[in-house]
Protein backbone atom coordinates (compact mmCIF):
# COMPACT_ATOMS: atom_id res chain seq x y z
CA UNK A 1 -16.52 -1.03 -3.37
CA UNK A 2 -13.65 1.79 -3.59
CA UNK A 3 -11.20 1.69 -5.91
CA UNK A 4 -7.53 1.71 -5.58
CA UNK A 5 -7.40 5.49 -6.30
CA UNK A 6 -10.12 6.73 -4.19
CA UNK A 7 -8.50 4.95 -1.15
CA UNK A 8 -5.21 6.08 -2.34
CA UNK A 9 -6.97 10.09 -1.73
CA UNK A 10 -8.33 9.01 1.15
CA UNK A 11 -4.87 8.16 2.57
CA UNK A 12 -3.53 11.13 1.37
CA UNK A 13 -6.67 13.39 2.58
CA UNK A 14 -6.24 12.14 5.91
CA UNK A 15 -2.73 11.68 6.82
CA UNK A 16 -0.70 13.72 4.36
CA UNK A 17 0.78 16.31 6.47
CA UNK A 18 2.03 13.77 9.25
CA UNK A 19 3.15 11.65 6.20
CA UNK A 20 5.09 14.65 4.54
CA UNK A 21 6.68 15.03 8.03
CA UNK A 22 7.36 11.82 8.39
CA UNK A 23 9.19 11.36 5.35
CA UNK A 24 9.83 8.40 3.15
CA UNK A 25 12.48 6.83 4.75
CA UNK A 26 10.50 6.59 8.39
CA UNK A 27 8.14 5.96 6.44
CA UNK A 28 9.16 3.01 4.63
CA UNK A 29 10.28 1.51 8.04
CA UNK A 30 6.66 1.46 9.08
CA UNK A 31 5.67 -0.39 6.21
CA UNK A 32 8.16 -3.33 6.38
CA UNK A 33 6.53 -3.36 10.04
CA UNK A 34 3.15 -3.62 8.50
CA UNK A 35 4.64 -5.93 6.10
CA UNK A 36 5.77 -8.51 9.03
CA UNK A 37 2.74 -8.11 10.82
CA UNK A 38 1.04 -9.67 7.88
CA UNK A 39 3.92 -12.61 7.51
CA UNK A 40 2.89 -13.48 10.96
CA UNK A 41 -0.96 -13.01 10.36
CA UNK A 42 -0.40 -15.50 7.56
CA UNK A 43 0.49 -18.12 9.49
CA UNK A 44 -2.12 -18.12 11.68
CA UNK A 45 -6.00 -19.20 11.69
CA UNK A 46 -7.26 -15.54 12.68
CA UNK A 47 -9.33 -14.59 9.52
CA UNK A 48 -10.16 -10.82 10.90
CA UNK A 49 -6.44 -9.73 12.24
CA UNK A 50 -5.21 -11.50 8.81
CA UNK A 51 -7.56 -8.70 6.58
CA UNK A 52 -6.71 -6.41 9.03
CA UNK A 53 -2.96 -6.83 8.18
CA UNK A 54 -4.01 -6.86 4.23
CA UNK A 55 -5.45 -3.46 5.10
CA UNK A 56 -2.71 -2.08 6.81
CA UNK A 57 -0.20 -2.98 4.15
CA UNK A 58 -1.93 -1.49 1.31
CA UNK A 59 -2.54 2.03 3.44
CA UNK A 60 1.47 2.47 4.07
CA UNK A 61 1.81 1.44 0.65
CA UNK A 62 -0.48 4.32 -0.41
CA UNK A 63 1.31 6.32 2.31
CA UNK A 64 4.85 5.88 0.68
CA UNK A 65 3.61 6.38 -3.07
CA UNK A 66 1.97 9.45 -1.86
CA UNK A 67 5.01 10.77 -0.60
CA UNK A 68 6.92 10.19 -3.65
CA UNK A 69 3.90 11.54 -6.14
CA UNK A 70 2.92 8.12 -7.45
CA UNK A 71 -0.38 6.99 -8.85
CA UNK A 72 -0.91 3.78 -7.78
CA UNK A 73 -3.94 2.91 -10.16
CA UNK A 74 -2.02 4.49 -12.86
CA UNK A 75 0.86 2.44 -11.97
CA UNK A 76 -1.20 -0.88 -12.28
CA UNK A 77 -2.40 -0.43 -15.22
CA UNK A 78 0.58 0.67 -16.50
CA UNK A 79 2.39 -2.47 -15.89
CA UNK A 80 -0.27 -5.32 -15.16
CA UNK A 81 -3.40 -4.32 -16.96
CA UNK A 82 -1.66 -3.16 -20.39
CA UNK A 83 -1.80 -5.67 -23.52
CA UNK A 84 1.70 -6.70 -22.97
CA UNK A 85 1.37 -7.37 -19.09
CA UNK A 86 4.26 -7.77 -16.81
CA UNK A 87 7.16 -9.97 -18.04
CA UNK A 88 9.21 -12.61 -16.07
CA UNK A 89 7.44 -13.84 -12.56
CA UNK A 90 5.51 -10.80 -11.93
């Protein structure tokens, strides 16, 4: 199993001088794409193009916090895995 930071490298091992290029606001127009690829996905009954769609949101997502110097993992535990936990809906 690989862990949200050792996909997070991955991403950034593989695609981070296109992504650099790119820039985050391009950038952040492919992952709303991603994003509605997945609100369609979830409508339907095709179990393999819905984890698909999972998958491709959460490699922009490590795309875009790459580009702006984020640790995801750290992130996470920051606000979801710390004793006070996230407050309001989520």
């Amino acid at each position: 199993m690989v862990t949200i930071e050792e996909f997070q490298r991955h991403i950034h091992d593989k695609y981070s001088a296109r992504d650099k290029q790119r820039g985050g606001a391009a950038t952040f127009v492919w992952f709303i794409e991603e994003v509605g690829e997945l609100a369609s996905a979830l409508g339907g009954t095709d179990r393999v193009n819905l984890e698909e769609e999972f998958a491709d949101v959460l490699a922009w997502l490590c795309t875009l916090a790459n580009i702006k110097d984020i640790d995801l993992a750290a992130a996470v535990e920051r606000k979801y895995l710390s004793g006070s936990g996230p407050t309001g809906f989520k």
